[in-house]
N, C-alpha and C. Protein backbone atom coordinates (compact mmCIF):
# COMPACT_ATOMS: atom_id res chain seq x y z
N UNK A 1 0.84 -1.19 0.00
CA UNK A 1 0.00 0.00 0.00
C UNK A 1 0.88 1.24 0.00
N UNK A 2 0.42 2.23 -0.89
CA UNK A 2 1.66 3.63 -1.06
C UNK A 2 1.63 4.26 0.30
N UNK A 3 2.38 4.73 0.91
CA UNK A 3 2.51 5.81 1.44
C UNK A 3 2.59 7.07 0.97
N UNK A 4 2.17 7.99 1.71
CA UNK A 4 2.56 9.82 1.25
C UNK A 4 3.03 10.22 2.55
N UNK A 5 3.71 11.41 2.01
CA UNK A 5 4.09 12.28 3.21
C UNK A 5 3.60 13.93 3.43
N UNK A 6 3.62 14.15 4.42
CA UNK A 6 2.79 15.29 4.44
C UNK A 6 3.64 16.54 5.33
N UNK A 7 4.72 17.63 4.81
CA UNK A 7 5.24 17.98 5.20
C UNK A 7 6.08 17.65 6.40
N UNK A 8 6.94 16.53 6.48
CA UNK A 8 7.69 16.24 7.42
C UNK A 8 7.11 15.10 8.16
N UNK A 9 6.06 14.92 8.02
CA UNK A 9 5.45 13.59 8.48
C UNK A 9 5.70 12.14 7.27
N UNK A 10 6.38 11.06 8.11
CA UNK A 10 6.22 9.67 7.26
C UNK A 10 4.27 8.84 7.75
N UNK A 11 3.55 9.13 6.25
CA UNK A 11 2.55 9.06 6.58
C UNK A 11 2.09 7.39 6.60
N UNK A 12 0.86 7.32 7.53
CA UNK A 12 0.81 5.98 8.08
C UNK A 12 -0.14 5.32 6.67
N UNK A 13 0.14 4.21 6.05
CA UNK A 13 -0.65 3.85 5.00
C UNK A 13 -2.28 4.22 5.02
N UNK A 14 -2.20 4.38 4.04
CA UNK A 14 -4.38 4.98 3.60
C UNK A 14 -5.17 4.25 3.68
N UNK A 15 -5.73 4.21 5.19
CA UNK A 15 -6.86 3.42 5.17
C UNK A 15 -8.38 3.10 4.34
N UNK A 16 -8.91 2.80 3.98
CA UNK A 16 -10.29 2.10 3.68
C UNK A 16 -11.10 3.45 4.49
N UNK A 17 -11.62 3.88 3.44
CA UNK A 17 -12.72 4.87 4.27
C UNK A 17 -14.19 4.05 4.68
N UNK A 18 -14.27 2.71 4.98
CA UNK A 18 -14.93 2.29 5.55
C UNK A 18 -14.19 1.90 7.01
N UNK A 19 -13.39 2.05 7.70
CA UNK A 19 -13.11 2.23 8.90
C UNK A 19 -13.02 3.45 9.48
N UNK A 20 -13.28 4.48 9.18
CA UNK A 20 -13.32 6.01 9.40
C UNK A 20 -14.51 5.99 10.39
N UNK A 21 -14.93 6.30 11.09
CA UNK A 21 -15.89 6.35 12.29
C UNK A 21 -15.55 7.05 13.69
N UNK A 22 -16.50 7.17 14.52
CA UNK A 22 -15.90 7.92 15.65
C UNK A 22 -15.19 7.36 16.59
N UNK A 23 -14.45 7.58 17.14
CA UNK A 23 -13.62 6.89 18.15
C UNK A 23 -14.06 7.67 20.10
N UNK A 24 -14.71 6.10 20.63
CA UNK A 24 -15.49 6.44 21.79
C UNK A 24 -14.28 6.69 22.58
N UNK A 25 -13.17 5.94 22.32
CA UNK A 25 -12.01 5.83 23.37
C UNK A 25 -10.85 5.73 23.03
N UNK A 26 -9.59 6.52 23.32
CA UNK A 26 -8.12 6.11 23.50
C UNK A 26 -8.05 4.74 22.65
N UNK A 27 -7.08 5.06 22.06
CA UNK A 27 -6.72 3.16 21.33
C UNK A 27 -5.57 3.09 22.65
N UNK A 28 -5.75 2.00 23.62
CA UNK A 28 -5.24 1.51 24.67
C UNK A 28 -3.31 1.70 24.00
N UNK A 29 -2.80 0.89 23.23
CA UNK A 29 -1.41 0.98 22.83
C UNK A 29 -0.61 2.27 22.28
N UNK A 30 -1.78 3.39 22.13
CA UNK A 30 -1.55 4.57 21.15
C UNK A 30 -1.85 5.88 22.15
N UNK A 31 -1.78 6.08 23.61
CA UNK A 31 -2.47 6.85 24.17
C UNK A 31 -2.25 8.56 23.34
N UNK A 32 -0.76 8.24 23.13
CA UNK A 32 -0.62 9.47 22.13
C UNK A 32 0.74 9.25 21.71
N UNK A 33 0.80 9.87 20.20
CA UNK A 33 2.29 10.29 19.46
C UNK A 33 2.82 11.02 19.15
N UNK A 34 4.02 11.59 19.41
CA UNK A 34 4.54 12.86 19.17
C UNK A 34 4.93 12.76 17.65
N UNK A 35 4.57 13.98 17.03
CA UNK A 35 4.71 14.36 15.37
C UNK A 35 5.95 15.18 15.35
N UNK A 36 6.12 15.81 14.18
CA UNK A 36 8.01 16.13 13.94
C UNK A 36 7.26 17.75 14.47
N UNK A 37 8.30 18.68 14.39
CA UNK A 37 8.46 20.37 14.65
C UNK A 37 7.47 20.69 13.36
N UNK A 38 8.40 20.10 12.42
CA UNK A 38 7.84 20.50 11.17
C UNK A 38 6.20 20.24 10.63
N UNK A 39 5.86 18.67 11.02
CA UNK A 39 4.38 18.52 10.64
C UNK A 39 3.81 19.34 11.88
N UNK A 40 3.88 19.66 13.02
CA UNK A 40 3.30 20.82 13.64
C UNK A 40 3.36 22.29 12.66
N UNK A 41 4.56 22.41 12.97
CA UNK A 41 4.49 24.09 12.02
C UNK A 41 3.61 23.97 11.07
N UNK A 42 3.41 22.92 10.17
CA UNK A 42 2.10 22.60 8.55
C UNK A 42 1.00 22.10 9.30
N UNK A 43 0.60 21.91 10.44
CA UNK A 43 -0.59 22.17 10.28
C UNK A 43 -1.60 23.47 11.11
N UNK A 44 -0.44 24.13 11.63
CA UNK A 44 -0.78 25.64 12.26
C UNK A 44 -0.79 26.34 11.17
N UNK A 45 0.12 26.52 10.52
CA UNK A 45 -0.09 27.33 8.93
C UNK A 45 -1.40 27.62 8.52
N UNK A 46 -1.82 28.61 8.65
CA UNK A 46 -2.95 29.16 8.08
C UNK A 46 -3.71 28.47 8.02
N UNK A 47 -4.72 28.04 8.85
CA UNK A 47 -5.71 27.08 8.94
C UNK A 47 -7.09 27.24 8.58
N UNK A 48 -7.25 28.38 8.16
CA UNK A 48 -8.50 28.75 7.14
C UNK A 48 -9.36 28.78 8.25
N UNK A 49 -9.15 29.03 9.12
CA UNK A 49 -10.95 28.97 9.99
C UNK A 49 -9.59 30.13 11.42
N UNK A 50 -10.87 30.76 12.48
CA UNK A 50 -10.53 31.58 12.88
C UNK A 50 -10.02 30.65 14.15
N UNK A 51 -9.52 30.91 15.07
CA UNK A 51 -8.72 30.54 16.73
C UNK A 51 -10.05 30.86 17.51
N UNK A 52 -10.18 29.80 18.70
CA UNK A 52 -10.46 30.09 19.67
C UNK A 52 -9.88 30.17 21.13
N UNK A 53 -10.10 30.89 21.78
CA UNK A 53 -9.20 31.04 23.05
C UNK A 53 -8.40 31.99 22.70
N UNK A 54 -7.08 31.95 22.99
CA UNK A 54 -6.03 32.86 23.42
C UNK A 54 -5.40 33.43 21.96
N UNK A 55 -5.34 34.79 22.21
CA UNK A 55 -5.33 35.57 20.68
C UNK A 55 -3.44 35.24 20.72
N UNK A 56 -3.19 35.27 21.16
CA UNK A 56 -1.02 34.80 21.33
C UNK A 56 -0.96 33.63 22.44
N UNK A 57 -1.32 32.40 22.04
CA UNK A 57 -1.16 31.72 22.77
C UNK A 57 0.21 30.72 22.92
N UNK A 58 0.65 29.66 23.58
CA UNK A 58 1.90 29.37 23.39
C UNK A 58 1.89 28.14 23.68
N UNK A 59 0.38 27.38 23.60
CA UNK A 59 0.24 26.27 23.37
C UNK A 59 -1.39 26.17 22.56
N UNK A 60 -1.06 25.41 21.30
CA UNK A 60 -2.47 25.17 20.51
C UNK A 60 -2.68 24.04 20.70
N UNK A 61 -4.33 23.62 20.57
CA UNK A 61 -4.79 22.38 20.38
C UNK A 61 -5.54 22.04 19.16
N UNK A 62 -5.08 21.17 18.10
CA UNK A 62 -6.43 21.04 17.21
C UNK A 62 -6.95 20.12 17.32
N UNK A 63 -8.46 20.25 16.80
CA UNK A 63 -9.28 19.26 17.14
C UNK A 63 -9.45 18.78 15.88
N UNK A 64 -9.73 17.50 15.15
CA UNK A 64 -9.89 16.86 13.91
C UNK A 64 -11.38 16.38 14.14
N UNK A 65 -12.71 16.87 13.16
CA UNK A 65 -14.13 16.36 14.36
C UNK A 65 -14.77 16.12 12.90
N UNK A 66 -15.72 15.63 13.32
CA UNK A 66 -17.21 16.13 12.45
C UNK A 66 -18.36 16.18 13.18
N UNK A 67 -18.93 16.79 12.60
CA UNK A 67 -20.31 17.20 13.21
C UNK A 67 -21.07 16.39 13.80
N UNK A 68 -21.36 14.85 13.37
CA UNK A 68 -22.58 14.38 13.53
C UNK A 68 -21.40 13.27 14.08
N UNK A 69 -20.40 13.23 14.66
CA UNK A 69 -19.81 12.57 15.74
C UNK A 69 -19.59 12.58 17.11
N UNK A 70 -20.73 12.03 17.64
CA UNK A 70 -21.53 12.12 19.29
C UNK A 70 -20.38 12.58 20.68
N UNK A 71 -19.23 11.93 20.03
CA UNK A 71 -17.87 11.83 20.86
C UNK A 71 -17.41 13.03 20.61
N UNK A 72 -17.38 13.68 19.58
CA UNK A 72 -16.76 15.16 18.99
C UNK A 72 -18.04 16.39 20.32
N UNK A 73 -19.04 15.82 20.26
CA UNK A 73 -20.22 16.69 20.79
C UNK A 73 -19.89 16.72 22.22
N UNK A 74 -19.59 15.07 22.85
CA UNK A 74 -19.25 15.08 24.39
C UNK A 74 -17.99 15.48 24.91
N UNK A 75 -16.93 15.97 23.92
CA UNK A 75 -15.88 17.11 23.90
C UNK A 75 -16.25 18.20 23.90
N UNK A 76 -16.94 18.78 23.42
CA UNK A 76 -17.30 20.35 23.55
C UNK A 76 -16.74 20.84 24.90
N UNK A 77 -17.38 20.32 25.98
CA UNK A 77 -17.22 21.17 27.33
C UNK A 77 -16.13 20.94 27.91
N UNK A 78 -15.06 20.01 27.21
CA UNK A 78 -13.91 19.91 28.19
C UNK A 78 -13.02 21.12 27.45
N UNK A 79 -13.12 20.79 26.08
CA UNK A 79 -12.20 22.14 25.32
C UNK A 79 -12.53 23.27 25.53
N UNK A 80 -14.09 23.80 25.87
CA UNK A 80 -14.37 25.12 26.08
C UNK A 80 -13.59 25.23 27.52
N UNK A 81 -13.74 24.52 28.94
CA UNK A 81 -13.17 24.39 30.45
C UNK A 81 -11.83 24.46 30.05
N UNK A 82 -11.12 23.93 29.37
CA UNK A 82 -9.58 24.14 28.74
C UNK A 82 -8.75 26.04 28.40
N UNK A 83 -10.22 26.44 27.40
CA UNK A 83 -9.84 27.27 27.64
C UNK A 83 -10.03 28.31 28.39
N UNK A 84 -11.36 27.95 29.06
CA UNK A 84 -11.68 29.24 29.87
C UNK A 84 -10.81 29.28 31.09
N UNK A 85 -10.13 28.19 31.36
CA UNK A 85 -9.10 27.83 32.41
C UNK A 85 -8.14 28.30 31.92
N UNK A 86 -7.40 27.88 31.23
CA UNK A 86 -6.25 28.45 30.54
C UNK A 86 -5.79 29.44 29.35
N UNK A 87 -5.63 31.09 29.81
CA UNK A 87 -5.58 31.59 29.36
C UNK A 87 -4.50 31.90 27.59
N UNK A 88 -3.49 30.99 27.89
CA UNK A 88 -2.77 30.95 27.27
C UNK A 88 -2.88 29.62 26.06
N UNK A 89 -3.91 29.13 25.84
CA UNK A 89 -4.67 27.87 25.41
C UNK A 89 -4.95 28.33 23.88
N UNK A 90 -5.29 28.44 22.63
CA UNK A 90 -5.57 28.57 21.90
C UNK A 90 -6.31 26.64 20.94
N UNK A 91 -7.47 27.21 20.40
CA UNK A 91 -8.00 26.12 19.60
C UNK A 91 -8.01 25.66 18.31
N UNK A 92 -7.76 25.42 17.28
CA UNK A 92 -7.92 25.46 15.87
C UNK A 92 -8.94 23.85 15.79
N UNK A 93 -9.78 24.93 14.72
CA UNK A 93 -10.94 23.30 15.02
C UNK A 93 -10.89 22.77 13.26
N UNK A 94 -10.47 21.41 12.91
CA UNK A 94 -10.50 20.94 11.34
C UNK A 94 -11.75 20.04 10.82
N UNK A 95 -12.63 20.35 9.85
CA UNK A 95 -13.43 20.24 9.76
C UNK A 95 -13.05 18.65 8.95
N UNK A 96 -13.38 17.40 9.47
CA UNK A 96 -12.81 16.31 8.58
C UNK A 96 -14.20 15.71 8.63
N UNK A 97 -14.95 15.87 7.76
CA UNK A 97 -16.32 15.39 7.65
C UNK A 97 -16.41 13.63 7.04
N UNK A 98 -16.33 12.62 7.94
CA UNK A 98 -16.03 11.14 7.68
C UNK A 98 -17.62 10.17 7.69
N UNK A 99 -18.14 11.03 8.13
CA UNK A 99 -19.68 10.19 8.52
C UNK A 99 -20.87 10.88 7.62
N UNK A 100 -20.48 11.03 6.05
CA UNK A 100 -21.98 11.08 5.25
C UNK A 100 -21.54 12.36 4.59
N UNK A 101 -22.98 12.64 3.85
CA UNK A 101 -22.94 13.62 3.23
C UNK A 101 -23.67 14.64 4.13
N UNK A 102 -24.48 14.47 4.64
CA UNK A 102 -25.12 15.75 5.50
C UNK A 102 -23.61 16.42 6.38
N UNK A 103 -22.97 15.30 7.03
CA UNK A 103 -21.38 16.22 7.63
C UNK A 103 -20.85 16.91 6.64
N UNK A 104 -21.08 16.72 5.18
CA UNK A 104 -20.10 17.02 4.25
C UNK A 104 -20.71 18.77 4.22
N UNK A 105 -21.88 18.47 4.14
CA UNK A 105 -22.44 19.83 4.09
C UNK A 105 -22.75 20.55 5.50
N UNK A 106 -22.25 19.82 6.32
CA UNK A 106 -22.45 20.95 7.76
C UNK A 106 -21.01 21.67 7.62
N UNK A 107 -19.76 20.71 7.42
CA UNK A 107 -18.60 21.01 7.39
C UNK A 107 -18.75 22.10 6.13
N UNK A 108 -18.84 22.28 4.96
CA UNK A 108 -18.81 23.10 4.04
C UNK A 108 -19.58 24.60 4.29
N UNK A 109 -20.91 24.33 4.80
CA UNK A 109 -21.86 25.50 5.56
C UNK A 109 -20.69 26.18 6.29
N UNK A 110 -20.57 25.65 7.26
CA UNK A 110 -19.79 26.39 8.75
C UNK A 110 -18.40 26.96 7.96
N UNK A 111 -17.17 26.32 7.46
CA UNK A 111 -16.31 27.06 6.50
C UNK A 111 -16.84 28.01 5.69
N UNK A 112 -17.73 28.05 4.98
CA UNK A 112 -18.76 29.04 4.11
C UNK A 112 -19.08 30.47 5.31
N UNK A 113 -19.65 29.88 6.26
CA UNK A 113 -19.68 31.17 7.06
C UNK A 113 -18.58 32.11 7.53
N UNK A 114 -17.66 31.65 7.51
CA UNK A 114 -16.38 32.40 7.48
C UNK A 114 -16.17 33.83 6.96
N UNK A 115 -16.95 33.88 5.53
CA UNK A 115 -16.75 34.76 4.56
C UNK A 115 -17.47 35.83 5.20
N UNK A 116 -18.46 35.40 6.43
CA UNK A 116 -19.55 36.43 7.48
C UNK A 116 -18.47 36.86 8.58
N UNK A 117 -17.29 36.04 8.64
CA UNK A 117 -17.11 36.51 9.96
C UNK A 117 -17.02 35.40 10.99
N UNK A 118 -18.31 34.30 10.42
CA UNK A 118 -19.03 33.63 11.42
C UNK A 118 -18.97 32.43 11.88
N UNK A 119 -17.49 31.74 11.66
CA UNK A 119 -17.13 30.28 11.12
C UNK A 119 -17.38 29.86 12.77
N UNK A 120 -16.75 30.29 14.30
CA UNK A 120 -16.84 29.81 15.07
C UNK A 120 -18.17 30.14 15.95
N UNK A 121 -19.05 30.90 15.55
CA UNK A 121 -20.51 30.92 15.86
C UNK A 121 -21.22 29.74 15.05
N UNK A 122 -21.24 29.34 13.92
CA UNK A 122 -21.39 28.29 13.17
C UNK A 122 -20.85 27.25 13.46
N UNK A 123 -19.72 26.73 13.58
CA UNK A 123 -19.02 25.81 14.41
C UNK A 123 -19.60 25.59 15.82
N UNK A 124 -20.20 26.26 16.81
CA UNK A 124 -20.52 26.10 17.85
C UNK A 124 -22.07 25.52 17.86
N UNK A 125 -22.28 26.00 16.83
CA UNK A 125 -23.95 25.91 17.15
C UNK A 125 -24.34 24.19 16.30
N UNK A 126 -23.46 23.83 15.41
CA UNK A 126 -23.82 23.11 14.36
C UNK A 126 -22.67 21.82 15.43
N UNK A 127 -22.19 21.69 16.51
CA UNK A 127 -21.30 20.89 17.36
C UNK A 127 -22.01 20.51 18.50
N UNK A 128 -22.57 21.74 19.13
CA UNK A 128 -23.71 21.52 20.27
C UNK A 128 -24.75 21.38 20.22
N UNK A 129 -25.47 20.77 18.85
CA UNK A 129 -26.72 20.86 18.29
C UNK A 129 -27.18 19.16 18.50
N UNK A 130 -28.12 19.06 17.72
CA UNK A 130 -28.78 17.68 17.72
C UNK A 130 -27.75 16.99 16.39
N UNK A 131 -28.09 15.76 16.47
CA UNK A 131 -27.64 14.90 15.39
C UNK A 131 -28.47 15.88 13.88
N UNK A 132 -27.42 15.69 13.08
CA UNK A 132 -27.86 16.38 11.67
C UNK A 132 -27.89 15.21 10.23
N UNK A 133 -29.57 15.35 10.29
CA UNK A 133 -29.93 14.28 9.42
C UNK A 133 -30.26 14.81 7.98
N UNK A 134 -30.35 15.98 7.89
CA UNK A 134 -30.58 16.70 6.45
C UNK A 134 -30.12 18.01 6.16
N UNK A 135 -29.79 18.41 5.71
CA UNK A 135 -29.30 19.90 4.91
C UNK A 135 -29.93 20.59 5.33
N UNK A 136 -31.51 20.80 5.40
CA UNK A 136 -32.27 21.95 5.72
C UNK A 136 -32.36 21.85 7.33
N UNK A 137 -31.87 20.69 7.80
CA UNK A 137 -31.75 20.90 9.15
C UNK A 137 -30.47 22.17 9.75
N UNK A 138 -29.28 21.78 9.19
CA UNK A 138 -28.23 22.64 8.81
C UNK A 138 -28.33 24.12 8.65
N UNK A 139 -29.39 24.16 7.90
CA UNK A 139 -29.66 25.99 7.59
C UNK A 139 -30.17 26.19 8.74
N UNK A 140 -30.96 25.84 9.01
CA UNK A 140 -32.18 26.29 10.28
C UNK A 140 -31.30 26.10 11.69
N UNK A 141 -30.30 25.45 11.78
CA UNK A 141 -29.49 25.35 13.19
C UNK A 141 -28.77 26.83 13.16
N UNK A 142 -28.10 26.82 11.52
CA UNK A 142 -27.34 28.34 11.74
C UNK A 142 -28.07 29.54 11.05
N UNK A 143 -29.23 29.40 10.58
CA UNK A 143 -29.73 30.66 11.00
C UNK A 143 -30.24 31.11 12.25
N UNK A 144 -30.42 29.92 13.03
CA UNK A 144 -31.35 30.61 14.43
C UNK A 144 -29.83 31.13 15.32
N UNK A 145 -28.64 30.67 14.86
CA UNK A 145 -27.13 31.38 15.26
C UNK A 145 -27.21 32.20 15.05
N UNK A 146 -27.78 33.16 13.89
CA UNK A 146 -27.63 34.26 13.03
C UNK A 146 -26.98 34.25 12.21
N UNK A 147 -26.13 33.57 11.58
CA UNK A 147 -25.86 33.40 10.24
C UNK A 147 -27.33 33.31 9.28
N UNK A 148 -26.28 34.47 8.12
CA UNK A 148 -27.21 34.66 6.66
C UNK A 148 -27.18 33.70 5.84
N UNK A 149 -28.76 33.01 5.68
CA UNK A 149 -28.41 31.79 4.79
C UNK A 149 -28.43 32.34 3.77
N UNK A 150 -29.05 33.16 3.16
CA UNK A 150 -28.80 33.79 1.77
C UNK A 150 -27.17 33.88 1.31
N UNK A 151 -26.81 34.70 2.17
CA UNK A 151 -25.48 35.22 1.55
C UNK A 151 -24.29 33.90 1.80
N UNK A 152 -24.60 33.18 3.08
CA UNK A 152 -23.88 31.65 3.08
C UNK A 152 -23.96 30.97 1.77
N UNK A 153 -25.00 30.48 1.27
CA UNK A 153 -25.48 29.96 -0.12
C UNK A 153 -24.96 30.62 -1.67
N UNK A 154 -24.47 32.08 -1.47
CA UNK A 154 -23.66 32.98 -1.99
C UNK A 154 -22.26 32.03 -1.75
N UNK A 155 -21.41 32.63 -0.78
CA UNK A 155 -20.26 32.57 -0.36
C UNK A 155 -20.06 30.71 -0.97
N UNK A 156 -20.92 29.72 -0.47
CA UNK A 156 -20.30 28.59 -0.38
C UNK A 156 -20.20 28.27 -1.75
N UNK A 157 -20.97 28.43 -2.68
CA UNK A 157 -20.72 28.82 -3.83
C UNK A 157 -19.71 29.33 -4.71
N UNK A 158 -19.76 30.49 -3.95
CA UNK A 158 -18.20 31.05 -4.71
C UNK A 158 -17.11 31.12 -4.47
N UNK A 159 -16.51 30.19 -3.36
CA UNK A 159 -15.80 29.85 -2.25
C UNK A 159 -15.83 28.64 -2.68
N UNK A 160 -16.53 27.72 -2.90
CA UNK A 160 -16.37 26.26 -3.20
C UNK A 160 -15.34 25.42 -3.49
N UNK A 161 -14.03 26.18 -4.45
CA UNK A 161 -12.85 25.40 -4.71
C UNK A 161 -11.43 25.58 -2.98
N UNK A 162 -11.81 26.88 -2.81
CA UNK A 162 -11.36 27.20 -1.37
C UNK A 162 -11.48 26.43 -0.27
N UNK A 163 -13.12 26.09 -0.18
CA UNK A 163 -13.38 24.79 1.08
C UNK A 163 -13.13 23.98 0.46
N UNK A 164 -12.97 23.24 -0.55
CA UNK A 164 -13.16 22.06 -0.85
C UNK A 164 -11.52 21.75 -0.85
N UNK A 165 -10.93 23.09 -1.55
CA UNK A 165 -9.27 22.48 -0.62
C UNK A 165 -9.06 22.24 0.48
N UNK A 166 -10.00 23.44 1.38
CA UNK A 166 -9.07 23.32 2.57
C UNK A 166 -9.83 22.17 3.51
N UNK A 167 -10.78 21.53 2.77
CA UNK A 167 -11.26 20.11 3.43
C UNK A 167 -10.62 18.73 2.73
N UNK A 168 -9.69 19.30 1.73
CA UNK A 168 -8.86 18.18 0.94
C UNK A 168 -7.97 17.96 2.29
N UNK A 169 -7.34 19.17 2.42
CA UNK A 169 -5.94 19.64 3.24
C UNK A 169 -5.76 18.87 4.68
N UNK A 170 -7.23 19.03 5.00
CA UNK A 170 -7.79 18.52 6.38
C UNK A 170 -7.86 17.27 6.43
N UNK A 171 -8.28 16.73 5.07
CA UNK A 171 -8.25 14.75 5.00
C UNK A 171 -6.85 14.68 4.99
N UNK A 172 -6.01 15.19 4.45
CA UNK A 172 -4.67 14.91 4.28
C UNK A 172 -3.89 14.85 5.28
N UNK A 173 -4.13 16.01 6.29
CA UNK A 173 -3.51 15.89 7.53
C UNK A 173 -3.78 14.57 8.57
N UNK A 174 -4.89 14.69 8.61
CA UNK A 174 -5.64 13.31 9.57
C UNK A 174 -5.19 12.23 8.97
N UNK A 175 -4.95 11.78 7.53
CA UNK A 175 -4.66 10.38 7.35
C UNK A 175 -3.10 10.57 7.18
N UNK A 176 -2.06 11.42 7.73
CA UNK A 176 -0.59 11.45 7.53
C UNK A 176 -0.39 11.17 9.30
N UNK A 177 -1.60 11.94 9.96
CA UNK A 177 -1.20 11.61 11.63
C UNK A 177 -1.81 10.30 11.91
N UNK A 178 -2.40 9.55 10.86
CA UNK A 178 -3.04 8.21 11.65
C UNK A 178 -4.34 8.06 12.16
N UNK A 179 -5.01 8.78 12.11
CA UNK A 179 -6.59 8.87 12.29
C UNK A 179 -7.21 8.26 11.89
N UNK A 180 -7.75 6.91 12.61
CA UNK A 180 -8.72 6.55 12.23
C UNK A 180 -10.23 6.69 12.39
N UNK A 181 -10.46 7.81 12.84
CA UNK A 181 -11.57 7.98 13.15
C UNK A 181 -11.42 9.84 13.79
N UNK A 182 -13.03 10.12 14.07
CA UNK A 182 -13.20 11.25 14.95
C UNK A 182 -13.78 10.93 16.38
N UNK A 183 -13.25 12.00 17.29
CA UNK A 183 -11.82 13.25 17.57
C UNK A 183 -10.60 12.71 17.41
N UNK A 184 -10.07 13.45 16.82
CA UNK A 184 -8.32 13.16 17.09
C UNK A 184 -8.04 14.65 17.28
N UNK A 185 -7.09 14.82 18.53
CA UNK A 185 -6.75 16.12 18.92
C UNK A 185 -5.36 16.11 19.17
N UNK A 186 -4.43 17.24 18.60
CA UNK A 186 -3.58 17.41 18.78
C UNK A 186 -3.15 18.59 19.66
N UNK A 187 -2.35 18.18 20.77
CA UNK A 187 -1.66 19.35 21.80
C UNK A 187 -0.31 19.53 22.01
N UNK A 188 0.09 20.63 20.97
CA UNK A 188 1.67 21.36 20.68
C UNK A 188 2.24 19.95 19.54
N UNK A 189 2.42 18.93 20.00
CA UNK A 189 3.07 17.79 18.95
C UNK A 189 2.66 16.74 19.68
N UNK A 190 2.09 16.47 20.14
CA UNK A 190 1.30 15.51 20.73
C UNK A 190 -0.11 15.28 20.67
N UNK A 191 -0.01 14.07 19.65
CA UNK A 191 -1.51 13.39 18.90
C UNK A 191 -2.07 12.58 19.93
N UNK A 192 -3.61 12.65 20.21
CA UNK A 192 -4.08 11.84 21.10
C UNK A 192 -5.49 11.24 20.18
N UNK A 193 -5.66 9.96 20.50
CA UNK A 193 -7.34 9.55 19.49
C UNK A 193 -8.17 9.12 20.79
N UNK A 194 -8.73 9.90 19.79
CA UNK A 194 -10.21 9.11 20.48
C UNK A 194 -10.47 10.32 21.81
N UNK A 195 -11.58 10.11 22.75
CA UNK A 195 -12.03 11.57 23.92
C UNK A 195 -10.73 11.28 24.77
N UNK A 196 -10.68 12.20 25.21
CA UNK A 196 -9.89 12.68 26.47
C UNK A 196 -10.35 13.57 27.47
N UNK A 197 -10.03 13.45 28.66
CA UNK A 197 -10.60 14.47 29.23
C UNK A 197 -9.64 15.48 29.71
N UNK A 198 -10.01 16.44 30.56
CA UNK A 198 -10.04 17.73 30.78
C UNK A 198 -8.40 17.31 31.62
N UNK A 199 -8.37 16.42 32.67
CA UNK A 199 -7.06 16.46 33.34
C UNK A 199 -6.23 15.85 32.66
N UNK A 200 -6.23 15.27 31.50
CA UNK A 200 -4.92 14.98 30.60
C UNK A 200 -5.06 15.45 29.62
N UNK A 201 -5.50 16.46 29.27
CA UNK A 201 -5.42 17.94 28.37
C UNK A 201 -4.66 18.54 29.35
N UNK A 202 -4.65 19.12 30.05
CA UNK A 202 -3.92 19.85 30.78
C UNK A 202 -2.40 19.45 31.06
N UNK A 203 -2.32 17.79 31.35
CA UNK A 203 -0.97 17.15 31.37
C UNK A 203 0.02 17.72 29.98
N UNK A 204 -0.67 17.31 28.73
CA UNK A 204 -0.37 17.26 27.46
C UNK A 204 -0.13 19.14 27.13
N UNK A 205 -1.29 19.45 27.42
CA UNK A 205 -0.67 21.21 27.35
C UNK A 205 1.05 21.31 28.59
N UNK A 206 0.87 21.70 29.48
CA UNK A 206 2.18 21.33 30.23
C UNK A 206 3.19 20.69 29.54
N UNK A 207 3.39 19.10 29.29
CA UNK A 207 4.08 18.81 28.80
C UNK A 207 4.81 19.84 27.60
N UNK A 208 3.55 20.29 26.22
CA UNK A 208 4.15 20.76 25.34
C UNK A 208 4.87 22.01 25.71
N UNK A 209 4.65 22.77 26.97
CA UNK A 209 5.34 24.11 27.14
C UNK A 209 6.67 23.41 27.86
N UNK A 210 6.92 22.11 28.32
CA UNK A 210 8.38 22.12 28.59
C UNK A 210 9.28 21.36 27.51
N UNK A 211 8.59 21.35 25.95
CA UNK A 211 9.57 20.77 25.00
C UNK A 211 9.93 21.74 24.22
């Protein structure tokens, strides 16, 4: 099976996108792996969607999710407690839509809102929401956010080769770190799968400020 590499990363062979699914728990042998300087620096690089938390922070976390992944949803409150605890915390959230086409289009919507301003009001509302079984469910979650579906439906449109890279970019990263599934979160160079909670987020932040 080929391998690729993905800026400084030796990437782990390409799985079968029929094992792509959410991950309820830690893979027991894998609790986490440290990635090179370099595949960190590529995937902070301009990440097309805005930061949450700390505007200069000096430890990031990204989250690898999709929408309609229950485990991605029962994360919400430890990453928000992450940062409201830690000031110096910053978030980058990657939209890797693995479970259908309705994710494909929550993930594309919420990047689309961007062009408002509105990617992490959209992101929040379309994460803490109900399971998303249709498209028009999608509009109606982020208009009652306040996002413009008119001008969203504009933007995603004319924006379309833009998300659709930067959701290429996003598969690319996740299958060079080994992801088999959603959440996979990364803290400073340290990959973790599957939920984690709030006191070994904090270990893993720590850790990365003494490497």
């Amino acid at each position: 099976m080929n391998r690729r590499t993905l800026n400084g990363w030796a990437a782990v062979p390409i799985l079968s996108a029929l094992v792509l699914a959410c991950l309820p728990a830690r893979l027991p042998a894998q609790e986490f792996q440290m990635i090179t300087a370099a595949g960190e620096k590529a995937v902070l690089k301009d990440p097309g969607t805005d930061r949450a938390g700390a505007a200069h922070a000096d430890v990031t976390v990204v989250e690898y999710f999709d929408y309609n992944c229950p485990y991605c949803k029962k994360l919400v409150p430890t990453l928000k407690a992450l940062i409201a605890e830690d000031r110096k915390v910053a978030i980058i959230y990657k939209d890797w839509p693995i479970l259908g086409s309705v994710s494909k289009y929550a993930a594309r919507s919420a990047l689309g809102a961007r062009w408002q301003g509105k990617y992490l009001l959209a992101h929040d509302a379309l994460i803490s929401g109900p399971r998303l079984a249709r498209n028009d469910q999608v509009d109606g979650i982020l208009q009652g956010a306040g996002v413009n579906i008119d001008r969203l439906n504009k933007d995603r449109a004319a924006h379309a080769a833009e998300i659709d890279a930067l959701l290429a970019r996003n598969d690319a990263e996740a299958q060079a770190l080994g992801l088999q599934g959603t959440p996979g979160v990364l803290v400073g160079r340290q990959m973790t799968y599957g939920m984690v909670d709030l006191g070994d987020l904090k270990k893993l932040v720590a850790s990365s400020r003494h490497h």
